[in-house]
Protein backbone atom coordinates (compact mmCIF):
# COMPACT_ATOMS: atom_id res chain seq x y z
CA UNK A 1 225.96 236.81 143.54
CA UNK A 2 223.42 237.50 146.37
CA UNK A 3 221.38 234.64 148.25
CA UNK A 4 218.35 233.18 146.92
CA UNK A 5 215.57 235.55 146.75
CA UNK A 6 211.93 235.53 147.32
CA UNK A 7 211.24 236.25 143.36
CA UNK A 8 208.62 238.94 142.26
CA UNK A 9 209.09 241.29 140.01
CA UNK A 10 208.94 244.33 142.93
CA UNK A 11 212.13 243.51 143.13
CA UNK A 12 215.15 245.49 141.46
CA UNK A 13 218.89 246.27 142.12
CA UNK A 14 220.11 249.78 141.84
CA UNK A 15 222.64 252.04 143.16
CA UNK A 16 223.08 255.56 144.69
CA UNK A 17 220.60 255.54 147.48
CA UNK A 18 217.79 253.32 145.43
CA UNK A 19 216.17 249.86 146.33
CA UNK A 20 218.67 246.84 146.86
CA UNK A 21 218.21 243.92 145.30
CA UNK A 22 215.78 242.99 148.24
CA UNK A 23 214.77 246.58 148.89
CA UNK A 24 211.85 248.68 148.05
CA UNK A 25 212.33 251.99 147.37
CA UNK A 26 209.69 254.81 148.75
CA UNK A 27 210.24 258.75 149.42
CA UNK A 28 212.23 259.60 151.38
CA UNK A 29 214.37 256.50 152.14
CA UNK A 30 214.88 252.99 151.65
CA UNK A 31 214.30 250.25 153.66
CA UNK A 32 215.65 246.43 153.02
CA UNK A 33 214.80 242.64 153.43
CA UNK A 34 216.06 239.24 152.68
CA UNK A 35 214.51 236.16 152.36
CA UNK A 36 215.83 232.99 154.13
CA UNK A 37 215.96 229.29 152.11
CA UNK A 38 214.49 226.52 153.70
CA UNK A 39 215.64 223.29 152.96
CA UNK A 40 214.59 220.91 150.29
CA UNK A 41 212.25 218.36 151.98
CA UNK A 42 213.79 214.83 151.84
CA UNK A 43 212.29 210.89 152.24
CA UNK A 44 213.17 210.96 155.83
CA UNK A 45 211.09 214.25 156.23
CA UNK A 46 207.72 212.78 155.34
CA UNK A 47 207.33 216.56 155.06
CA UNK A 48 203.92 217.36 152.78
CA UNK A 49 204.01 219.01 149.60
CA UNK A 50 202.10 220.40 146.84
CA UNK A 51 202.00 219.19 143.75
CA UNK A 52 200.41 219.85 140.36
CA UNK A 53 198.68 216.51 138.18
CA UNK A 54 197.68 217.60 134.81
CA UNK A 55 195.54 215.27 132.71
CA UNK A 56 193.54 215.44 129.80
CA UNK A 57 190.98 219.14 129.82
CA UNK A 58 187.18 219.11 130.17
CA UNK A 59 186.55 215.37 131.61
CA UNK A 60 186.36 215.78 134.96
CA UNK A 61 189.32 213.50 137.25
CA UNK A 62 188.66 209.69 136.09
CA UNK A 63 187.96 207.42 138.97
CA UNK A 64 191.50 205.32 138.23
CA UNK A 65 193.20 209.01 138.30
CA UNK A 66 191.70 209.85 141.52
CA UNK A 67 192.28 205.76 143.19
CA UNK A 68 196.03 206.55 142.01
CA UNK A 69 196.35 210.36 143.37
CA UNK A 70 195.25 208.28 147.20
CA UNK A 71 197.26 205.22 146.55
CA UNK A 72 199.89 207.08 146.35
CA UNK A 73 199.68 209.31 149.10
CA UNK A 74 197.93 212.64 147.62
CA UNK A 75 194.88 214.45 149.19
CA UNK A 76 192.97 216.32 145.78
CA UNK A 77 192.82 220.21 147.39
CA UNK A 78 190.88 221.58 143.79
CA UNK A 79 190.83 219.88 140.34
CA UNK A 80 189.98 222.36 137.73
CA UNK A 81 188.05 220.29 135.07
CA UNK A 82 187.79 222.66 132.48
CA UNK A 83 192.07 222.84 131.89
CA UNK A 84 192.99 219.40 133.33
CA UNK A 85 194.73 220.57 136.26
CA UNK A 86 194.75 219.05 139.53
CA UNK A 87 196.35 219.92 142.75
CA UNK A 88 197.54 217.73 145.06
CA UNK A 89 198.68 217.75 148.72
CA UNK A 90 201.32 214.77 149.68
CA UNK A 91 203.73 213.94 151.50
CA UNK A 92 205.01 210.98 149.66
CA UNK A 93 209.15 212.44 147.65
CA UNK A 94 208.03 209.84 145.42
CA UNK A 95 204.33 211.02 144.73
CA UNK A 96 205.05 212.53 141.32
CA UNK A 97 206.90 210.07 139.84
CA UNK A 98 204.23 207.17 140.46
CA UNK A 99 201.69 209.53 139.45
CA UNK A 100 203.41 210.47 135.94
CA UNK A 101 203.16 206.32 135.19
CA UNK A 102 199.64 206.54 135.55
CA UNK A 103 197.54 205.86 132.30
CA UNK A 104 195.79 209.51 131.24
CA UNK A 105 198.61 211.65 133.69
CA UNK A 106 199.99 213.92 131.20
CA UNK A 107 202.21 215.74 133.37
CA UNK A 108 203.10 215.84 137.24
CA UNK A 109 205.42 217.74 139.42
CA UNK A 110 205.82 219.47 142.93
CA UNK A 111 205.09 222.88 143.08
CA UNK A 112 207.70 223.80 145.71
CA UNK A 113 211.01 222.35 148.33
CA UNK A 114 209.91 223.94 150.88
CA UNK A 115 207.14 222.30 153.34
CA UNK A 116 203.62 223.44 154.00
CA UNK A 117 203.00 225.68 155.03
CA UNK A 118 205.37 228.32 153.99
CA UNK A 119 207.25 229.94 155.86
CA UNK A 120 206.75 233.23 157.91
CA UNK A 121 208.03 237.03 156.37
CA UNK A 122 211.56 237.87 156.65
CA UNK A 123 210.81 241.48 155.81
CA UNK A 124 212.39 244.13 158.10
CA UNK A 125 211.02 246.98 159.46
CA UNK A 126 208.52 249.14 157.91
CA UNK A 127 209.01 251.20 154.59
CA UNK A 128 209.58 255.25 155.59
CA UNK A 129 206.72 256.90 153.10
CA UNK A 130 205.36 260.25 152.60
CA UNK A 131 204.91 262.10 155.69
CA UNK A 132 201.90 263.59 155.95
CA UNK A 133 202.79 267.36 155.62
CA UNK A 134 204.44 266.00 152.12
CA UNK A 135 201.23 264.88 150.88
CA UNK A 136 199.79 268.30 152.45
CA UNK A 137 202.38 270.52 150.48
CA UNK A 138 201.43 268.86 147.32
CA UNK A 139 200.85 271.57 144.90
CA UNK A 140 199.03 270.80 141.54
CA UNK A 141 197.72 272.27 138.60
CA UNK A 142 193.81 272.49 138.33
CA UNK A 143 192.34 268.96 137.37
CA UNK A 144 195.49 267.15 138.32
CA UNK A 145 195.44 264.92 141.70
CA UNK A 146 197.64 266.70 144.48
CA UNK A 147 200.54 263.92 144.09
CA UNK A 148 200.59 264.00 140.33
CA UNK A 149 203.09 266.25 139.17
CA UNK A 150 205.23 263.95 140.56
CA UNK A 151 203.70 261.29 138.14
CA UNK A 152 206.40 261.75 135.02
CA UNK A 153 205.53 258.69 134.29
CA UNK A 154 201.87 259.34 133.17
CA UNK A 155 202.67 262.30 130.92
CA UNK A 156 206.02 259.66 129.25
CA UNK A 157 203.22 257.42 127.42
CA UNK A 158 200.45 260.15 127.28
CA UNK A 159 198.49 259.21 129.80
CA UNK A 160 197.28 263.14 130.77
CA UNK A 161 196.61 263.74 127.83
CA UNK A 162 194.31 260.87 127.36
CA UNK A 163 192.32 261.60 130.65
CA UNK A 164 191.20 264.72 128.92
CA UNK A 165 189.12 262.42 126.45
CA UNK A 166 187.86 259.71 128.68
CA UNK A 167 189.03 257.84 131.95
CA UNK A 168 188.21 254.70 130.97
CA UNK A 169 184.71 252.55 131.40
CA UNK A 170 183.56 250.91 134.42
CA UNK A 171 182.64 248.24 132.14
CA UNK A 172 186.43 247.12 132.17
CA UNK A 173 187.49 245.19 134.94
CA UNK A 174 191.86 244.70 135.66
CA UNK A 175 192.80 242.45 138.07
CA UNK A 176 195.86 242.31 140.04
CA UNK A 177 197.19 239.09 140.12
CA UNK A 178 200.08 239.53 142.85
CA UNK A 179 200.47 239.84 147.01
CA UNK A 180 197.29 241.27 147.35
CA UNK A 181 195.19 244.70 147.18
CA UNK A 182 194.69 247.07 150.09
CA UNK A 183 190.85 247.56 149.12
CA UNK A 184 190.78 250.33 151.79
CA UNK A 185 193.19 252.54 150.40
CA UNK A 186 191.36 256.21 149.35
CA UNK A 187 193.03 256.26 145.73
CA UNK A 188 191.91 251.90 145.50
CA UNK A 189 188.08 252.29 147.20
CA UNK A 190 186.06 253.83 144.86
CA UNK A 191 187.03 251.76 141.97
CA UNK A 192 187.60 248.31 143.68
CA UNK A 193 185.64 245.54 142.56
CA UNK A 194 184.90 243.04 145.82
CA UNK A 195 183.04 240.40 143.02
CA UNK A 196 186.32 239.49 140.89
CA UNK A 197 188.39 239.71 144.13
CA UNK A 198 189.85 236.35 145.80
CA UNK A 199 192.80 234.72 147.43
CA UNK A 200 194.03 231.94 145.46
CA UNK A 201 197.22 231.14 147.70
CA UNK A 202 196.48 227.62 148.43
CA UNK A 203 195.67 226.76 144.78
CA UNK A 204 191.99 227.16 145.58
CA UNK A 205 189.93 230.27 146.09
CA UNK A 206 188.78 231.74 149.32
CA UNK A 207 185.93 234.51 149.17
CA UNK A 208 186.02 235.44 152.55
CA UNK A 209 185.40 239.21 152.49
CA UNK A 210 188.74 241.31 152.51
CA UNK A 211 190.75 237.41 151.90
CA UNK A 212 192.20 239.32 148.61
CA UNK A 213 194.63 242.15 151.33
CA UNK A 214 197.73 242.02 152.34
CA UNK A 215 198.35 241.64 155.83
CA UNK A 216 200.76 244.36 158.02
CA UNK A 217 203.53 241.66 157.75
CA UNK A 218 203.45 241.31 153.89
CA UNK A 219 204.34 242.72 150.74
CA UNK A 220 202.51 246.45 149.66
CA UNK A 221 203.18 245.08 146.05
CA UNK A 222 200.14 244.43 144.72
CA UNK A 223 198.55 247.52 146.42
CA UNK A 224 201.08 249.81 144.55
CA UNK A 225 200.46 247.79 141.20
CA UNK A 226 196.11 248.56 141.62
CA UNK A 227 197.17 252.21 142.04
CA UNK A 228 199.48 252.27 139.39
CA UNK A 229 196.68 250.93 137.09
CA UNK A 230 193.52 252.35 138.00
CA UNK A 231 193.77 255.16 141.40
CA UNK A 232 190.87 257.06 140.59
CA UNK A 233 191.04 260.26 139.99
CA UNK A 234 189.54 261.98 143.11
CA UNK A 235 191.14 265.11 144.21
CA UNK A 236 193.48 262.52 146.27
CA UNK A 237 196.88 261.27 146.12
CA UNK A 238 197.80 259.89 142.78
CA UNK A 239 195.98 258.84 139.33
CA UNK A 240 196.22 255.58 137.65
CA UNK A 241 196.68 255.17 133.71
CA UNK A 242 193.16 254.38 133.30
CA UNK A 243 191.51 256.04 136.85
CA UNK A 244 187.75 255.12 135.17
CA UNK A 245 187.94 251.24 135.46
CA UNK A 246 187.41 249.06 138.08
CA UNK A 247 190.19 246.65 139.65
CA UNK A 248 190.20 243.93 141.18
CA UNK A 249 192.78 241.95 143.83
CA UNK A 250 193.62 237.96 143.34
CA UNK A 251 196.05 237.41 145.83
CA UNK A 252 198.59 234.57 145.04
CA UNK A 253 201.85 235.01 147.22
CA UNK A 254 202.58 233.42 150.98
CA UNK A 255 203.20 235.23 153.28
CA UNK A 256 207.15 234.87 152.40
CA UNK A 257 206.10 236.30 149.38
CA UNK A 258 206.46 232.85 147.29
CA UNK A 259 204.17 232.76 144.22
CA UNK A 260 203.82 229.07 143.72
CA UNK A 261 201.97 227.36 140.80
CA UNK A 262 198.94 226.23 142.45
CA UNK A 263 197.74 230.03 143.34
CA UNK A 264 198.96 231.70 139.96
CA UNK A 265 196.42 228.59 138.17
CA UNK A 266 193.96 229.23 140.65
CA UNK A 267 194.19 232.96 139.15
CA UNK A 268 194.17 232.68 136.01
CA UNK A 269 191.07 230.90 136.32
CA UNK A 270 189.35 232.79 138.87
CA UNK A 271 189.85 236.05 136.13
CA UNK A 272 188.60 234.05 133.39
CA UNK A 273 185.21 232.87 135.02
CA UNK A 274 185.25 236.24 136.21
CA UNK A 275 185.11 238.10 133.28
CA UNK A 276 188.26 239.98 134.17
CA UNK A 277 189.26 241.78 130.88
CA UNK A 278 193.55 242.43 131.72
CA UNK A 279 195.51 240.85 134.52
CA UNK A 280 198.79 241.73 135.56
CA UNK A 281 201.07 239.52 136.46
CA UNK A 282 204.45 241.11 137.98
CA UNK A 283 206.42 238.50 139.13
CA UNK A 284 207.50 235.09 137.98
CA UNK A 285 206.66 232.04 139.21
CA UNK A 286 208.34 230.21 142.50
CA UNK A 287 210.40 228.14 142.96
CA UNK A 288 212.55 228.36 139.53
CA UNK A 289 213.35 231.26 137.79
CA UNK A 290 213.72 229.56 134.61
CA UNK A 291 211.43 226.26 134.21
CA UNK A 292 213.09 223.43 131.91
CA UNK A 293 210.66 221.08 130.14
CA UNK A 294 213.65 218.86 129.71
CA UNK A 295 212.96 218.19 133.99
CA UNK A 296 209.66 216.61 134.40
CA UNK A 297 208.64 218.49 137.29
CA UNK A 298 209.24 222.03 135.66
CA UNK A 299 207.69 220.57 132.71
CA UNK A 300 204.09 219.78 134.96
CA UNK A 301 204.30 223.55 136.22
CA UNK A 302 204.40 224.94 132.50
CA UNK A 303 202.05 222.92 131.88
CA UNK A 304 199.59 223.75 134.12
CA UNK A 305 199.72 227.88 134.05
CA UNK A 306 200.02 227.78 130.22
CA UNK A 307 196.48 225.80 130.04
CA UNK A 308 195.37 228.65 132.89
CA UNK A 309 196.35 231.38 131.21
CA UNK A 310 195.61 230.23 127.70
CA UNK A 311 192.12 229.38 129.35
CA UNK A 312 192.03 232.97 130.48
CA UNK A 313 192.90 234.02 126.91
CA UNK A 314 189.76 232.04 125.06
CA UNK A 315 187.42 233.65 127.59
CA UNK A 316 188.46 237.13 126.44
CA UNK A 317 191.35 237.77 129.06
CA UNK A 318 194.67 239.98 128.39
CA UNK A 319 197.87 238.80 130.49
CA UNK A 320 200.13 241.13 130.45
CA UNK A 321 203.48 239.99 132.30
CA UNK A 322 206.68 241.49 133.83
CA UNK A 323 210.07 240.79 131.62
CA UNK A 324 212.41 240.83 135.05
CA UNK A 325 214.89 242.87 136.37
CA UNK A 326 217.99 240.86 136.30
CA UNK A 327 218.96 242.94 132.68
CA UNK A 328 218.92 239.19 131.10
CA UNK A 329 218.75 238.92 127.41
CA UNK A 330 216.13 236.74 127.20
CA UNK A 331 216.97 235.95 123.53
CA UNK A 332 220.92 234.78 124.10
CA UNK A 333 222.14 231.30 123.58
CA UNK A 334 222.41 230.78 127.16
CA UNK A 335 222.05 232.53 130.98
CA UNK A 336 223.62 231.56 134.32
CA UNK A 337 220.37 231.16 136.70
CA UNK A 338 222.17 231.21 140.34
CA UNK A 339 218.48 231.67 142.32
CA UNK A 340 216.99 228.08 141.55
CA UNK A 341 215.05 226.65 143.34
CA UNK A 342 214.70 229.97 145.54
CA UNK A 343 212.94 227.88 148.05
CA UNK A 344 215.18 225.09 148.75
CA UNK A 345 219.66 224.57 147.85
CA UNK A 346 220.26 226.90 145.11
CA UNK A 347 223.15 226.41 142.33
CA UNK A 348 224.38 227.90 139.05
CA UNK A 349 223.22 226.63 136.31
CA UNK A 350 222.77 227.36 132.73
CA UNK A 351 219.48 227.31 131.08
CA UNK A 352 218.79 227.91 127.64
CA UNK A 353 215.77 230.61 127.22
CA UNK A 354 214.89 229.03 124.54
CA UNK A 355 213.83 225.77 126.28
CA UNK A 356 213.64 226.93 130.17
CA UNK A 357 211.04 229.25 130.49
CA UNK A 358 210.20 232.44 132.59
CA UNK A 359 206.68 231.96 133.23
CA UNK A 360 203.91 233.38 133.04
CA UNK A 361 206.44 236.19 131.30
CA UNK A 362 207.68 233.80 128.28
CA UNK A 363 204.52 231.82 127.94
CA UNK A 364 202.78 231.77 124.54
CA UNK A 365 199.52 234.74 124.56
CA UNK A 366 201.22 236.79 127.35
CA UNK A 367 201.83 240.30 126.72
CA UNK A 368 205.79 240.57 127.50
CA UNK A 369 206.79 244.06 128.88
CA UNK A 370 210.26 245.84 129.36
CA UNK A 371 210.73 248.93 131.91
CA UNK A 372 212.21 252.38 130.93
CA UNK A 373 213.39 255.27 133.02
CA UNK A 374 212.48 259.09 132.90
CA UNK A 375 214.51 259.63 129.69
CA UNK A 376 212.68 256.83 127.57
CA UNK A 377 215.50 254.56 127.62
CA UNK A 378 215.62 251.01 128.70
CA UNK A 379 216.15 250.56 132.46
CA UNK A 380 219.55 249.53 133.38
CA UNK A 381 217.89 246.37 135.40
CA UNK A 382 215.45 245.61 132.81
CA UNK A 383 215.52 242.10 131.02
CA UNK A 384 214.86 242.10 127.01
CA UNK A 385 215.29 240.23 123.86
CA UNK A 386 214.26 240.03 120.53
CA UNK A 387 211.02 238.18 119.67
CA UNK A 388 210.71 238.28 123.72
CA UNK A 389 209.82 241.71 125.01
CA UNK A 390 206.31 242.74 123.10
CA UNK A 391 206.24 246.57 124.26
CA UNK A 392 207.90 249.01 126.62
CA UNK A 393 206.29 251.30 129.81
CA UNK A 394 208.04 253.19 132.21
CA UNK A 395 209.27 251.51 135.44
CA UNK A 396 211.83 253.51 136.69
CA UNK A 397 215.72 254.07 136.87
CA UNK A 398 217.89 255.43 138.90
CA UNK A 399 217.76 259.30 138.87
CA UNK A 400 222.39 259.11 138.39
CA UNK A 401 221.19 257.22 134.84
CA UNK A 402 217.58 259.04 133.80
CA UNK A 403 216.08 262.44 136.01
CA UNK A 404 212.82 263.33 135.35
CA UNK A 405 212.11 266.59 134.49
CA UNK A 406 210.35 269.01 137.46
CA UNK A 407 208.26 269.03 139.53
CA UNK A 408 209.07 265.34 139.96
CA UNK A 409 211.96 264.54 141.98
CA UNK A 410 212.59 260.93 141.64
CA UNK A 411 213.25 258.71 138.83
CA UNK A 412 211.55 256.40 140.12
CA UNK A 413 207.02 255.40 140.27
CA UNK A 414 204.81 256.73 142.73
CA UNK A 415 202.26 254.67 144.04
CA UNK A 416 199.66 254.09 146.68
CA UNK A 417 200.85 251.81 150.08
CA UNK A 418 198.57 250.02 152.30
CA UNK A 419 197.00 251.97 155.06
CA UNK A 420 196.33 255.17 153.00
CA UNK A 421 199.96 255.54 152.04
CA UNK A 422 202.43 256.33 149.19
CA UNK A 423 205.67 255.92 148.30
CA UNK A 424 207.96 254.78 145.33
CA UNK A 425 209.16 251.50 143.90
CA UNK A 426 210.81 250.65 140.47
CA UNK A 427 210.87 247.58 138.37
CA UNK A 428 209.44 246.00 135.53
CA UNK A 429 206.79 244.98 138.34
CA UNK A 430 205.96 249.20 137.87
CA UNK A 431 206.30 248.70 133.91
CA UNK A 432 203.83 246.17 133.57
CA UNK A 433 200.67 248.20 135.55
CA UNK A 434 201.10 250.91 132.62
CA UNK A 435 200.38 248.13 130.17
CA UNK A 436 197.71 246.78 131.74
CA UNK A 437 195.88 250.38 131.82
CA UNK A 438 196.47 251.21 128.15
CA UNK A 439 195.08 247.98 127.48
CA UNK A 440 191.88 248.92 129.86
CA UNK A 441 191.42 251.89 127.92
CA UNK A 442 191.68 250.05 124.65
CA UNK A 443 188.89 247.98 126.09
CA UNK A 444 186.82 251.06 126.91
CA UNK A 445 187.40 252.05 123.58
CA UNK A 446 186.37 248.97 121.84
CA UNK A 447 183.98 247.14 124.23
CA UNK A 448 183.57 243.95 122.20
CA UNK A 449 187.18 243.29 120.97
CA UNK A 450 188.45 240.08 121.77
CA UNK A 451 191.90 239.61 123.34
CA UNK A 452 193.66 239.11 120.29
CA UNK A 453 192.53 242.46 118.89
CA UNK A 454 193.40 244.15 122.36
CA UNK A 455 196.26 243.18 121.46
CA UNK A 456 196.89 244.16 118.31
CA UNK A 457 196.51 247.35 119.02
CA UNK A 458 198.15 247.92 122.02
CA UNK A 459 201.38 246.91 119.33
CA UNK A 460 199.93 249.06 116.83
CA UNK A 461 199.46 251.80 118.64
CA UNK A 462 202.83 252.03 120.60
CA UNK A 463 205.75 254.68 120.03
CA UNK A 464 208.12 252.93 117.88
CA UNK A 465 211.51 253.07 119.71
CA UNK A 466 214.88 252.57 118.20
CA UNK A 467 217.00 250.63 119.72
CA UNK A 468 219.63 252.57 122.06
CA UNK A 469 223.01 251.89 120.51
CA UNK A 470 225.46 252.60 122.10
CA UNK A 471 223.51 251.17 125.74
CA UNK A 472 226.32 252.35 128.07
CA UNK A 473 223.56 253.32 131.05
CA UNK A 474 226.50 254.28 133.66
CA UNK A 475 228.42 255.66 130.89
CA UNK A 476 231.81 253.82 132.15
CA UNK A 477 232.59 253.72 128.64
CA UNK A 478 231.96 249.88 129.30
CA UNK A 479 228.54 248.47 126.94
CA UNK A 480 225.80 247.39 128.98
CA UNK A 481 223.35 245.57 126.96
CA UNK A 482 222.94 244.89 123.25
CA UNK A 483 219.94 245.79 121.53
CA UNK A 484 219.03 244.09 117.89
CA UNK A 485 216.06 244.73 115.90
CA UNK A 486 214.67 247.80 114.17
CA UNK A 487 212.83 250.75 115.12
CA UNK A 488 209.75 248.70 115.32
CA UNK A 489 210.55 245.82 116.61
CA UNK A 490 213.14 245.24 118.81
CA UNK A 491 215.11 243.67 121.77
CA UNK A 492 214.60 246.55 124.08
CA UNK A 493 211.17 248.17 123.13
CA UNK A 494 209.32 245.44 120.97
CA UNK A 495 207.02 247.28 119.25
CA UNK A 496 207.66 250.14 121.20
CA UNK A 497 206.66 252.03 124.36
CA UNK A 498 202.94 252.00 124.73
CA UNK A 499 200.89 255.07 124.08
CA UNK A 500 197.44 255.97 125.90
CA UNK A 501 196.37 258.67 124.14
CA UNK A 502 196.30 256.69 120.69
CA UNK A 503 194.66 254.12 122.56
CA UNK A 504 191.61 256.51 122.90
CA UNK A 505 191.54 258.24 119.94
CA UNK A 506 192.28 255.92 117.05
């Protein structure tokens, strides 16, 4: 097994020229990184940390609360009233232990091992994109955008056929919840909404104008997500799934690329009070993979983005999440999680699914989503499970296991890169952007549905999609993954792989 990793769902392993399992993958190479672990902070360190204090929702922090959070060490950096969350800055190893015997502390637990601040990238190099005589010699037929017939994705859950009918509403607003959006970007600009944009990586927001981008040094993540979701449709580049709404960027990630609890709270929140109608959320959570309510610390972070994004929910918010591309069954009896804590000493260990949650991906509300390849099949790095995965949208594969059909070349998505760029990248991180824009659409469509009907017909209007049986992706005559379910519902698909064009019609 590889070293820890920085975790977010960009990230997938596959062979034959494709992304490693630190690698992006964009025309017409790769390039590769690897994150570093830094050391769990210790009692000699007095090193600070951040920490997350939940207490009862809607009362404000009680006077004894807030004596305790300073008597113990803590500096309050935002309380959010409304879901009982506070976070905490401290540099006290015993800080959440004496705050969980605190009369009206329901929950309490650092955030993180490694000390603020986080550290610097670790990426190397700079991804090789499309040159621009490619995007030059892009040929297209008449209405399409000059990179889209390399888009098999869009026509795989009817997207183009839907954009004959409608675009979507500038009504709906998405927002990316992820390493940020590169607002600048000609297939981003027109459709980019500044007023729901924010930076939430220290757990509270920051409205400085452009504080919602990426900088050189990080991540072109959550630009390729916003493209993926809504790139207008402007004679340029690429087109989204739903190229009429507007999108919006709430960064959450360091700059190592760390998406710790505090930020993803702080963005939940900031799309709820926002009146953000999707989010996407394409990674999971730092610093555990799986998080164990059994531990007490684990316990405080599902606490805390469960009453965000639940809080999101009530106001009218979809989450739709990223499944993970570690080809987990997130419905077995037990997995091996070797990438815990990612940010401090990792170790095997075995979680039960069940109990140790994937979050925001396994949290009650959130829309669950699997990734398939060009021939409608699961992904061979795609997580699943029964009663787990909710729907299915493509993400890529590698073009040995699924080839598109031509003109496209690649099995895997194209996307917009900061700094006017594109290039391609697979994962259920790609998967989850298709979601959110069928789910815009269905918004467009029905303007005053609340999530829960959003919902419900995003499942009722998918593709059923039998299981694949045999799944022997690599065909070494060896099974790869074991679907259960039926046709309708099912470990690989869950209700099945999401459909636009119903989504405007019906």
């Amino acid at each position: 097994m590889s070293a820890p990793l920085k975790r977010s769902r960009r990230l997938v392993a596959l062979p034959l020229g494709m992304a490693t399992a630190t690698a992006l993958a964009f025309l017409p190479n790769v390039t590769a990184s690897a994150a570093e672990t830094a050391p769990r902070a210790t009692a000699a360190d007095a090193v600070p940390l951040s920490y997350v204090v939940n207490v009862r929702p809607g009362h404000g922090v009680s006077s004894h609360v807030k004596r305790a959070v300073a008597e113990a060490g803590g500096t309050i950096v935002v309380a959010y009233d409304k879901i009982g969350v506070i976070v905490v800055h401290s540099s006290n190893p015993d800080f959440a232990g004496t705050l969980r015997r605190v009369p009206g502390v329901q929950s309490a637990g650092a955030t993180r091992n490694a000390p603020l601040p986080a550290q610097s990238t670790t990426d190397a190099g700079t991804p090789k994109v499309l040159t621009a005589e490619e995007v030059a010699n892009a040929r297209a037929a008449g209405g399409q955008d000059p990179l889209e017939p390399l888009q098999w994705d869009l026509p795989a859950i009817k997207a183009d056929k839907a954009h004959e009918k409608t675009l979507g509403s500038r009504d709906v607003t998405v927002a990316v919840i992820d390493t940020g959006v590169d607002d600048t970007h000609p297939d981003i600009a027109p459709n980019f909404d500044r007023g729901a944009s924010v930076n939430c990586v220290s757990g509270k927001p920051d409205t400085a104008d452009g504080a919602w981008r990426p900088s050189a040094a990080e991540s072109p993540h959550g630009t390729h997500v916003a493209g993926e979701i809504a790139g207008a449709k402007n004679g340029v580049g690429i087109t989204g799934v739903a190229p009429g709404v507007k999108v919006a960027g709430i960064k959450v990630a360091t700059t190592a690329g760390y998406f710790y609890t505090e930020a993803v709270v702080c963005g939940f929140v900031w799309a709820a009070e926002h009146h953000v109608d999707v989010t996407n959320n394409s990674y999971y959570t730092d610093p555990w993979y799986f998080n164990c309510t059994g531990d007490p610390d684990q316990r405080a972070l599902v606490d805390a983005i469960t009453r965000a994004s639940q809080y999101a929910e009530r106001k009218g918010t979809v989450n739709v999440a990223a499944a993970g591309n570690e080809s987990y069954d997130l419905d077995a009896r037990s997995i091996t999680d070797p990438v815990s804590p990612n940010d401090g000493t990792p170790g095997d260990r075995v979680i039960d699914p069940h109990k140790c949650f994937d979050i925001p991906t396994q949290l009650p509300g959130v829309v669950t989503v699997s990734a398939t390849g060009a021939k409608g099949i699961k992904s061979s790095f795609s997580n699943y499970g029964l009663g787990v995965i909710d729907v299915a949208a493509p993400g890529g594969d590698s073009t040995a296991y699924q080839t598109p059909a031509p003109p496209a070349t690649s099995g895997l998505i194209l996307g917009p890169l900061p700094g006017g760029k594109w290039g391609y990248m697979a994962g259920t991180s790609m998967a989850t952007p298709h979601v959110v824009g069928v789910a815009a659409l269905i918004k467009s469509a029905h303007p005053h549905a609340p999530a829960a009907l959003v919902k419900a017909l995003l499942y009722a209007e998918a593709d059923a999609t039998p299981c694949t049986d045999p799944y022997d992706i690599d065909s070494d005559g060896k099974i790869d993954a074991v679907c259960k379910g039926p046709k309708n519902h099912n470990g690989f698909y869950g209700w099945g792989t999401v459909n636009a064009l119903k989504a405007v019609t019906r």
